[in-house]
Protein backbone atom coordinates (compact mmCIF):
# COMPACT_ATOMS: atom_id res chain seq x y z
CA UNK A 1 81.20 61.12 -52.71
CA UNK A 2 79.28 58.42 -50.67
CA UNK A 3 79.42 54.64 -51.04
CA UNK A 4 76.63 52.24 -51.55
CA UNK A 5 76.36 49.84 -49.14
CA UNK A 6 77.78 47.20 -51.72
CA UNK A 7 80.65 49.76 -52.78
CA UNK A 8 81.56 50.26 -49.09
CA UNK A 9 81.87 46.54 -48.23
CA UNK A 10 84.15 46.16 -50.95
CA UNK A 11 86.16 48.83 -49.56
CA UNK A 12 86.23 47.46 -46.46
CA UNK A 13 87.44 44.30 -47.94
CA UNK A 14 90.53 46.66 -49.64
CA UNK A 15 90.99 48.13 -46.53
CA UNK A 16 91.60 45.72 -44.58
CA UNK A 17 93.64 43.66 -46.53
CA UNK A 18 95.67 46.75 -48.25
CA UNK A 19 95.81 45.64 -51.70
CA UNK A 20 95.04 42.58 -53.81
CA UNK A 21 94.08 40.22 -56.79
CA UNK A 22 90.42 39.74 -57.13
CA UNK A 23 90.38 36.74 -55.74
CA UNK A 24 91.55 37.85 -52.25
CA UNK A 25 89.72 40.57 -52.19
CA UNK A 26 86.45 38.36 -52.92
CA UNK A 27 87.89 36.19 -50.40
CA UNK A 28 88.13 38.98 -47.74
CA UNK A 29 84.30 40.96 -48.11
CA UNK A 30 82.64 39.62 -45.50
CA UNK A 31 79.29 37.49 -45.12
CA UNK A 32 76.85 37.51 -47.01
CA UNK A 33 79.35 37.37 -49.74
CA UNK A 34 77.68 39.15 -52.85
CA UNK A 35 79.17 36.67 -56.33
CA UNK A 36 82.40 36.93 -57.79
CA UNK A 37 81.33 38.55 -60.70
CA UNK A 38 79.52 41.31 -58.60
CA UNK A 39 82.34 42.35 -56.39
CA UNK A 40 84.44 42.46 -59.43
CA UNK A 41 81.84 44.53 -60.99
CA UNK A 42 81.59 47.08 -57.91
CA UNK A 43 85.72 47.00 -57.78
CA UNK A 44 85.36 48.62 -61.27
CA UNK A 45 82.45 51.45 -60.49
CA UNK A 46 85.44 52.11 -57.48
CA UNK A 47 87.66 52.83 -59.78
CA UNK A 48 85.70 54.76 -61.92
CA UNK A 49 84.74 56.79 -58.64
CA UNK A 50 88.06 57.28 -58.18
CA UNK A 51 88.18 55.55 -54.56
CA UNK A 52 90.33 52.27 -56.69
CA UNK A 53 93.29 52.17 -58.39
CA UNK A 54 95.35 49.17 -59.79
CA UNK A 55 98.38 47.68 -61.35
CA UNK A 56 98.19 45.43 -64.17
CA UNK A 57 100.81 41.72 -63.50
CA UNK A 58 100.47 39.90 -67.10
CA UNK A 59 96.47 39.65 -66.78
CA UNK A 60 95.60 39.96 -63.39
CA UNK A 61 94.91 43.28 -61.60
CA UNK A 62 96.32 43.87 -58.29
CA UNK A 63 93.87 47.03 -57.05
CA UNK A 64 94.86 49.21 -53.87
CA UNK A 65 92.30 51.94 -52.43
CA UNK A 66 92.92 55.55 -53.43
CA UNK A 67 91.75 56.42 -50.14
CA UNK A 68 92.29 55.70 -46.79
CA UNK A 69 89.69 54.23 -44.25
CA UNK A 70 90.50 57.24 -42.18
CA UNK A 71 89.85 59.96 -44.56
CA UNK A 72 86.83 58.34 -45.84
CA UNK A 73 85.51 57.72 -42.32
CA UNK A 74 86.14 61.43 -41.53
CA UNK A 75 84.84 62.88 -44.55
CA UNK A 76 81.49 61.12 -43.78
CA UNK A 77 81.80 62.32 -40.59
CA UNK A 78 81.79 65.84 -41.60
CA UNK A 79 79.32 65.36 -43.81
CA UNK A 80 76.91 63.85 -41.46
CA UNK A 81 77.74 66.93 -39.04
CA UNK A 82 76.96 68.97 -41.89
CA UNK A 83 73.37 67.42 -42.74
CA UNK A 84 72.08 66.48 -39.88
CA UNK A 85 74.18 68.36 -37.33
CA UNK A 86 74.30 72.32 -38.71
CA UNK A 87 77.74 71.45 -38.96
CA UNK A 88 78.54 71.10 -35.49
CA UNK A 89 80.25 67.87 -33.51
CA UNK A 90 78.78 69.40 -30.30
CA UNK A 91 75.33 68.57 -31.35
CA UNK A 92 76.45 64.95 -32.22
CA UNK A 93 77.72 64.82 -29.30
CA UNK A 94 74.36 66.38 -27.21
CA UNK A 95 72.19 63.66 -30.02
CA UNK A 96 74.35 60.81 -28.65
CA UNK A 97 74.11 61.35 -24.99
CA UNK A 98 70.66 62.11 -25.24
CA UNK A 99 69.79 58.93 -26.49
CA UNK A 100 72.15 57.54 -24.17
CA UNK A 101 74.21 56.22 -27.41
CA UNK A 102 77.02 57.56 -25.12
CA UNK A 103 77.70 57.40 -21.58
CA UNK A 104 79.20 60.13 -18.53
CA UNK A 105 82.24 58.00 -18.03
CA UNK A 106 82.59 57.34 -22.11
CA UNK A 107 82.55 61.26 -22.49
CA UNK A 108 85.11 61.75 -19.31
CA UNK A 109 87.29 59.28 -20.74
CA UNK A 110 86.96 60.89 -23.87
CA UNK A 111 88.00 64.47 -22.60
CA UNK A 112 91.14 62.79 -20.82
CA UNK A 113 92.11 61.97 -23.88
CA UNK A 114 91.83 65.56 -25.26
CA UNK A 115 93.51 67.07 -22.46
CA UNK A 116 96.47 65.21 -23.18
């Protein structure tokens, strides 16, 4: 399932910070800060997706993500690779370099790293 735009900078908010009360997640989305009502309202659909959970402390909810920045960011990945791609990280690769998104020594470096 994909975020919105709104959804995933709330996330990123979560993410970074690992868990926390409303009020430090509102203080933690970044600029343009949407209202405090509207990130709590988005924190909620989260959690209805599934992608939020939370622990109730007398009346305030501490919330937590579900799911990792990692397996989110590779999920999209694939799904990108999928749509656009035919499935295949090659081609992404080809797109980038093409449109010189990537460079030689970025892909060199990057099959170092592999070879290791």
């Amino acid at each position: 399932m994909e975020l919105t735009k709104s959804e995933e900078q709330v996330m990123q908010a979560l993410w970074s910070i690992g868990k926390g009360f409303a009020n430090e997640i509102v203080a933690a989305v970044e600029e343009p800060k949407p209202a405090y009502n509207t990130i709590l309202t988005v924190v909620r659909l989260l959690e209805r997706k599934g992608f939020v959970g939370h622990e109730t402390y007398n009346k305030s909810n501490l919330y937590y993500p579900l799911i990792s920045r990692d397996d989110y960011s590779s999920r999209m990945l694939g799904h990108l690779a999928k749509r656009f791609f035919g499935s295949s990280f090659r081609n992404i690769v080809s797109f980038l370099v093409d449109k010189k998104a990537v460079s030689i020594e970025e892909l060199d470096a990057l099959i170092k790293e592999v070879e290791k």
